[in-house]
Each structure stands twice: as structure tokens, then as C-alpha cells.
Protein backbone atom coordinates (compact mmCIF):
# COMPACT_ATOMS: atom_id res chain seq x y z
CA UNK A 1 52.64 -84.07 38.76
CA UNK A 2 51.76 -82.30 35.71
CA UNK A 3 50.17 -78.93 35.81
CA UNK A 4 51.30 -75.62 36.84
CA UNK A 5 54.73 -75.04 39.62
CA UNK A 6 55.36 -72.16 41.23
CA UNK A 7 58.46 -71.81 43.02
CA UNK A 8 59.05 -73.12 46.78
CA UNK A 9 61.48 -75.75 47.85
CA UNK A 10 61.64 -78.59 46.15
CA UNK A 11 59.46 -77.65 43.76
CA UNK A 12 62.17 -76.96 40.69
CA UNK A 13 63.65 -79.96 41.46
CA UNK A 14 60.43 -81.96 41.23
CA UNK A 15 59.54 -80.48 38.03
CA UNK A 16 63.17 -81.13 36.40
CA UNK A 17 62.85 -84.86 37.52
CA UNK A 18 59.12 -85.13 36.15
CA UNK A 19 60.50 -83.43 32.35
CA UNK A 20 63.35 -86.36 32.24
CA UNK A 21 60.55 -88.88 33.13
CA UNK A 22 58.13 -87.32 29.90
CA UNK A 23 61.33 -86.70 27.97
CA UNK A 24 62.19 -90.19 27.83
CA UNK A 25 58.33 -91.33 27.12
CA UNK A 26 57.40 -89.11 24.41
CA UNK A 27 58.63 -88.42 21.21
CA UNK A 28 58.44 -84.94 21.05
CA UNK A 29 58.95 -81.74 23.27
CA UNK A 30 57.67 -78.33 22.74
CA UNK A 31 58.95 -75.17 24.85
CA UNK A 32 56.92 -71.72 25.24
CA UNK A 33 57.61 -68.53 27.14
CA UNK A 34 55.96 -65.51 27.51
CA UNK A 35 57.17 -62.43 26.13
CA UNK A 36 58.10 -59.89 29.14
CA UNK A 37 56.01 -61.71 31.42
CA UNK A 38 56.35 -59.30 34.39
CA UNK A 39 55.92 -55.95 32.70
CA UNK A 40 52.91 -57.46 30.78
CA UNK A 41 50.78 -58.43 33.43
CA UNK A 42 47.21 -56.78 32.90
CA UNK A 43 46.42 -54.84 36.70
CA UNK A 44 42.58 -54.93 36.13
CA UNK A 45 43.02 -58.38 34.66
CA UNK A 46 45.10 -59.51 37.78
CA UNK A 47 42.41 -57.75 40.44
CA UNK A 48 39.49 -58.66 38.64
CA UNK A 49 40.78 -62.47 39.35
CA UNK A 50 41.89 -61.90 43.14
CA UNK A 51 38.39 -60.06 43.79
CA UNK A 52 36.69 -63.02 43.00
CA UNK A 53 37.52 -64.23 46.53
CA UNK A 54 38.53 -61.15 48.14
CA UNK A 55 35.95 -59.26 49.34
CA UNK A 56 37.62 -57.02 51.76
CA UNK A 57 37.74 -53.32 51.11
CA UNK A 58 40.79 -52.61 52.90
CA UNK A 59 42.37 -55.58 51.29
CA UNK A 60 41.43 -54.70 48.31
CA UNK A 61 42.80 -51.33 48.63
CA UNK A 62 45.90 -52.40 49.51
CA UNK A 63 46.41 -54.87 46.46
CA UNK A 64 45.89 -52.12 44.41
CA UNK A 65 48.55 -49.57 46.15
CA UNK A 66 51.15 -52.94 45.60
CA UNK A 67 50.27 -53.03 41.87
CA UNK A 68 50.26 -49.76 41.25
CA UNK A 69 53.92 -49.83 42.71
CA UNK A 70 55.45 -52.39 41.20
CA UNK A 71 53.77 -51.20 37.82
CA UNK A 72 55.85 -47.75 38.90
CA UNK A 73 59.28 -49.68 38.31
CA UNK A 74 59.06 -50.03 34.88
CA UNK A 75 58.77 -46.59 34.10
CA UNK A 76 62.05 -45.28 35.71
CA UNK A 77 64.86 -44.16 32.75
CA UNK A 78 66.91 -47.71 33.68
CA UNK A 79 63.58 -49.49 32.70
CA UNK A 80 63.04 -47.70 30.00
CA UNK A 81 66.23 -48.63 28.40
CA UNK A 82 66.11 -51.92 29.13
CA UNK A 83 62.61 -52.32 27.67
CA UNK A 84 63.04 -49.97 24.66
CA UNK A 85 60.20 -47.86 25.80
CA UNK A 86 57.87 -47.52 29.20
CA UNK A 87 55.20 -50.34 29.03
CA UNK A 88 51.57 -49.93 28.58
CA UNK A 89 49.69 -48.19 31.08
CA UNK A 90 48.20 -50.48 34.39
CA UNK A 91 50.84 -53.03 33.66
CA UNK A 92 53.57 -54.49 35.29
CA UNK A 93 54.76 -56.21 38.48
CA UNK A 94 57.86 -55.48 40.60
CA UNK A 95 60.44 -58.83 40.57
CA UNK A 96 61.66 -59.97 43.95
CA UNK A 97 58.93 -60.03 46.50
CA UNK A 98 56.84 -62.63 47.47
CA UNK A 99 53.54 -61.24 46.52
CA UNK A 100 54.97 -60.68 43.05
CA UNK A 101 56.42 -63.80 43.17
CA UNK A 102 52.81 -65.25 43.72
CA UNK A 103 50.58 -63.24 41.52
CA UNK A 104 52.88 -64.51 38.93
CA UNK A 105 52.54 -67.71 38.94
CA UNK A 106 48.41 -67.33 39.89
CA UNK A 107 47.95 -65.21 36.92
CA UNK A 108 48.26 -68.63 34.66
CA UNK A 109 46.73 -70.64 36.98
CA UNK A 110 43.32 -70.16 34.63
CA UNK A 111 46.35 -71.31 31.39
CA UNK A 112 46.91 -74.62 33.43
CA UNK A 113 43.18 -75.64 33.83
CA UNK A 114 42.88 -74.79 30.23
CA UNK A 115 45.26 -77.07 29.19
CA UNK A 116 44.48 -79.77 30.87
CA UNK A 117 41.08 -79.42 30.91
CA UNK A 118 40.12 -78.65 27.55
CA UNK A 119 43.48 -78.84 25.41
CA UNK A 120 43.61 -82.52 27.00
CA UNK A 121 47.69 -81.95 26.84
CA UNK A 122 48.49 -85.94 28.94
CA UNK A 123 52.20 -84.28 30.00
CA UNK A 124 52.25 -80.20 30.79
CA UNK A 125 55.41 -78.73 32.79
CA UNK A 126 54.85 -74.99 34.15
CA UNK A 127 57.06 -72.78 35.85
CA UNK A 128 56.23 -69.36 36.25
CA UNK A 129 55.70 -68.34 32.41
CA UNK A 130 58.27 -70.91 30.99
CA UNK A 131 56.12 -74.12 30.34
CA UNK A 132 56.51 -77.31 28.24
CA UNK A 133 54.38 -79.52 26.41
CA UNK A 134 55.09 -82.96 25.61
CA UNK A 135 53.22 -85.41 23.05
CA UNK A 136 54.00 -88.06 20.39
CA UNK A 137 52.53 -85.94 17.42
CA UNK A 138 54.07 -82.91 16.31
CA UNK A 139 50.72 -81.60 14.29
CA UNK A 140 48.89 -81.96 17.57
CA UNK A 141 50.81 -79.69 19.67
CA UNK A 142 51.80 -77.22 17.14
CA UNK A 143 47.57 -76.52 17.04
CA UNK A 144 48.10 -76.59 21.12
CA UNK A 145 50.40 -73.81 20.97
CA UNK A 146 48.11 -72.04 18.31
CA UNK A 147 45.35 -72.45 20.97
CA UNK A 148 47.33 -71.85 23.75
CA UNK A 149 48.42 -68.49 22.26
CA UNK A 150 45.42 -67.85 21.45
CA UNK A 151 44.20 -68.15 25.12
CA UNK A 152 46.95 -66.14 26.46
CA UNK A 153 45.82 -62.66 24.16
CA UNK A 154 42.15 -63.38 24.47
CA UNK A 155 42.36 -64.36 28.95
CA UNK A 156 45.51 -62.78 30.04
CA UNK A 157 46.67 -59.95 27.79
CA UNK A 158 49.96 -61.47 26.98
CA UNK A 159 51.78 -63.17 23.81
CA UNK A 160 54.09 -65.42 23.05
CA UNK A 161 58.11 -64.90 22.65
CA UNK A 162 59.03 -64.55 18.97
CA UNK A 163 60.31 -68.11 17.85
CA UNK A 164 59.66 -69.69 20.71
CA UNK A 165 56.67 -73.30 20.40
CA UNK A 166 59.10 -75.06 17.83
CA UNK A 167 58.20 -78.79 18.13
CA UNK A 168 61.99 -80.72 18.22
CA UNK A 169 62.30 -84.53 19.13
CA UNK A 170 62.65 -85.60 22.77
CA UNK A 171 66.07 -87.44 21.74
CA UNK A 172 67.50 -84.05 21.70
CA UNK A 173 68.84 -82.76 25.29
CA UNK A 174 67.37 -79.72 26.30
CA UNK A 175 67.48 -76.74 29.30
CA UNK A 176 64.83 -76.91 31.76
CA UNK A 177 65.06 -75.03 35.06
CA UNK A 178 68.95 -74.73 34.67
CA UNK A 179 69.66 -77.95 33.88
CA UNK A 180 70.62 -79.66 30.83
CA UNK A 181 68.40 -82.37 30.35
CA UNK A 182 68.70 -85.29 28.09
CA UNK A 183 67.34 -88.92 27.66
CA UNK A 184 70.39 -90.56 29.21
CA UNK A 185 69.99 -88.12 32.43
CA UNK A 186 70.63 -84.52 33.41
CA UNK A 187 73.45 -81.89 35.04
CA UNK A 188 73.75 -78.12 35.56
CA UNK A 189 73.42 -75.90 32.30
CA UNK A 190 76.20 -73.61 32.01
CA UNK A 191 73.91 -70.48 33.38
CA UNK A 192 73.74 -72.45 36.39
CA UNK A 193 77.57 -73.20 36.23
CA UNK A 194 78.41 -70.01 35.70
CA UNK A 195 76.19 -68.28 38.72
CA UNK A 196 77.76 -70.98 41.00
CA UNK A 197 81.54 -69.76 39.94
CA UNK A 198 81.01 -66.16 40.28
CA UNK A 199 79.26 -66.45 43.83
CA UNK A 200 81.99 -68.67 45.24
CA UNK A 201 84.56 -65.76 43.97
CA UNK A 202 82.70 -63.50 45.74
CA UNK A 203 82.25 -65.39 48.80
CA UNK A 204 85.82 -66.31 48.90
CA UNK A 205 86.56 -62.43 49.29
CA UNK A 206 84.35 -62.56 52.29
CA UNK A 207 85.81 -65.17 54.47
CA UNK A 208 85.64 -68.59 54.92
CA UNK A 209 82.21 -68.41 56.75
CA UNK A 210 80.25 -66.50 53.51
CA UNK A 211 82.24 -69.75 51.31
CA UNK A 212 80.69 -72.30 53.43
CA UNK A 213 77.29 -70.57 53.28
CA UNK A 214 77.52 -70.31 49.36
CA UNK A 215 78.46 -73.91 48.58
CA UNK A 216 75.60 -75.42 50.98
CA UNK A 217 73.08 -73.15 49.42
CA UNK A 218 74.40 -74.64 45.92
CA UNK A 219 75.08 -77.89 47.33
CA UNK A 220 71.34 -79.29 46.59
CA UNK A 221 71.62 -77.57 42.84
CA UNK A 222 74.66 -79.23 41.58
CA UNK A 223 74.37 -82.99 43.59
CA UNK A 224 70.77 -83.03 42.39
């Protein structure tokens, strides 16, 4: 359905199937990503929004000791490099566990409602912070992603990837998810490609039990 995805089984490959159904009825397509979506995420912003509901001191407590953790990671040396500088202060959540995993995709929850609510976008793809609009007039969503930036600074505390909102023609293929994805149908993007050749290398060194384990786990990726 269209609206916001977070990941879980099945998910991904319900949202790939529901882009190839938009791609091929609209004529146009328009990507947007958030720029260093996981170091960027606002703590107060993030609290102030799981408070609403949670009134637990102890729980509350304990939210904040796991954000001010993850927040932690990105200012280790590694991160540093990697970011070209520590991040703001109160920022940031740690990749890899489920809690993360969830705040991340509840911290645009509000972004979905607002574009379906009020931006009236008919066909809206979201997964985690890479989401896709799709419509038959290119004007129309370039002001959407003008308004939808717009939201993100003003709401969330977060902006945009440099280049990213261009408006290009559905009849071009595109990657969604880690697949290619064109009119006539779709297949696994090279990334995808690429991760599935290294880990059967790897498993291969282990034996043929860690082999078998790798190809059923990509199995349901590359016969989608």
C-alpha cells in the first residue's frame, strides 16, 4: 500500500512490487533521501515524540541512556573520519539494533501522514529515509519536494541529500531496494549482485553447511 515501510519480512519485497505497479502507471518518478539520516536524528525531537505515549519514568529513563549511546558512536576517531567531523550535539542513533532500527523508521512516520494527508501525493513509497514519489506532472512534485523539504528542517531537523528530488520519466529503469526496476519488470541491481558473490566466497571457505545457509538466505532476493 502506499505510505511509509519499515523493514520486516516481506516488507521490501512488497514495496519493490508496489514501485513496478506505479512505475508503469505514472509518467514520472521522483527519488529523495535524507542526508546522514542516522547521525542526524534530533534526541529531544525523537523523545519528545515517544513521550507522547510513554509515560513511564523508568521507561523513559531508559530511552534516554539508549540515545545517549548510540549518539556516543559517532564521536569515536573512526566516525569522525568517516563523517568529516563529530556531529552536532544530542544527535545520532547507533545502526544495527532493533530499537534503532525502529526509531528510524517512526521518526518519519509524522513525513508519511504529511504527505498523504496534506501533500495529497496518490502514489508515496517509503523505506526508512529513502522514499519515492510518483505523479503525472513534473511541476507538481518538484513543489512536493520543495514542501517536503521544507517539512523535514522545520518537523524533524534533517535535510535533503545534495542533488537528490530530480523528477526523470517512469520509462527510465531505476534502483529501488536493490533492484533494478524498469517498466518491462525488475532483477537484482549490481549492489545486490555483488553482496551475494562475496558472501558465497566466504561461505565456501566455511564448509558446505555455511554455503547452503548463504544461498537460502539469498534464495528469496534473487528468485523474487
Amino acid at each position: 500500500k502506499s505510505g511509509g515501510a519499515s523493514p520486516g519480512g516481506g516488507i521490501p519485497h512488497r514495496a519493490v512490487l508496489k514501485y513496478l505497479a506505479w512505475l508503469r502507471r505514472y509518467r514520472y518518478r521522483m527519488h529523495l533521501d535524507i542526508s546522514r539520516y542516522f547521525p542526524s536524528i534530533h534526541h529531544p525531537t525523537l523523545a519528545l515524540l515517544l513521550f507522547r505515549r510513554l509515560r513511564d519514568a523508568d521507561t523513559r529513563a531508559l530511552i534516554w541512556q539508549l540515545l545517549r549511546s548510540g549518539g556516543e558512536v559517532y564521536h569515536t576517531p573512526l566516525a569522525r573520519r568517516v563523517l568529516d567531523g563529530p556531529p552536532a550535539v544530542e544527535r545520532g542513533l547507533s545502526l544495527g539494533s532493533y530499537f534503532s532500527q525502529w526509531c528510524g523508521t517512526f521518526y518519519l512516520d509524522g513525513l508519511d501522514h504529511h504527505v498523504k494527508r496534506e501533500l495529497k501525493v496518490p502514489a508515496y513509497l517509503r523505506y526508512m529515509d529513502d522514499f519515492v514519489l510518483f505523479g503525472d506532472d513534473p511541476g507538481v512534485l518538484a513543489a512536493q519536494r520543495e514542501a517536503i523539504e521544507d517539512w523535514l528542517a522545520a518537523e524533524r531537523r534533517l535535510v535533503l541529500k545534495r542533488g537528490c528530488g530530480v523528477v526523470r520519466p517512469a520509462t527510465e529503469p531505476a534502483i529501488f531496494l536493490g533492484y533494478r526496476i524498469s517498466r518491462s519488470g525488475l532483477s537484482a541491481g549490481r549492489k545486490l549482485r555483488r553482496s551475494f558473490r562475496r558472501r558465497v566466497r566466504r561461505a565456501a571457505e566455511q564448509g558446505p553447511e555455511a554455503l547452503l545457509r548463504t544461498i537460502r538466505a539469498y534464495r528469496g532476493l534473487l528468485l523474487f
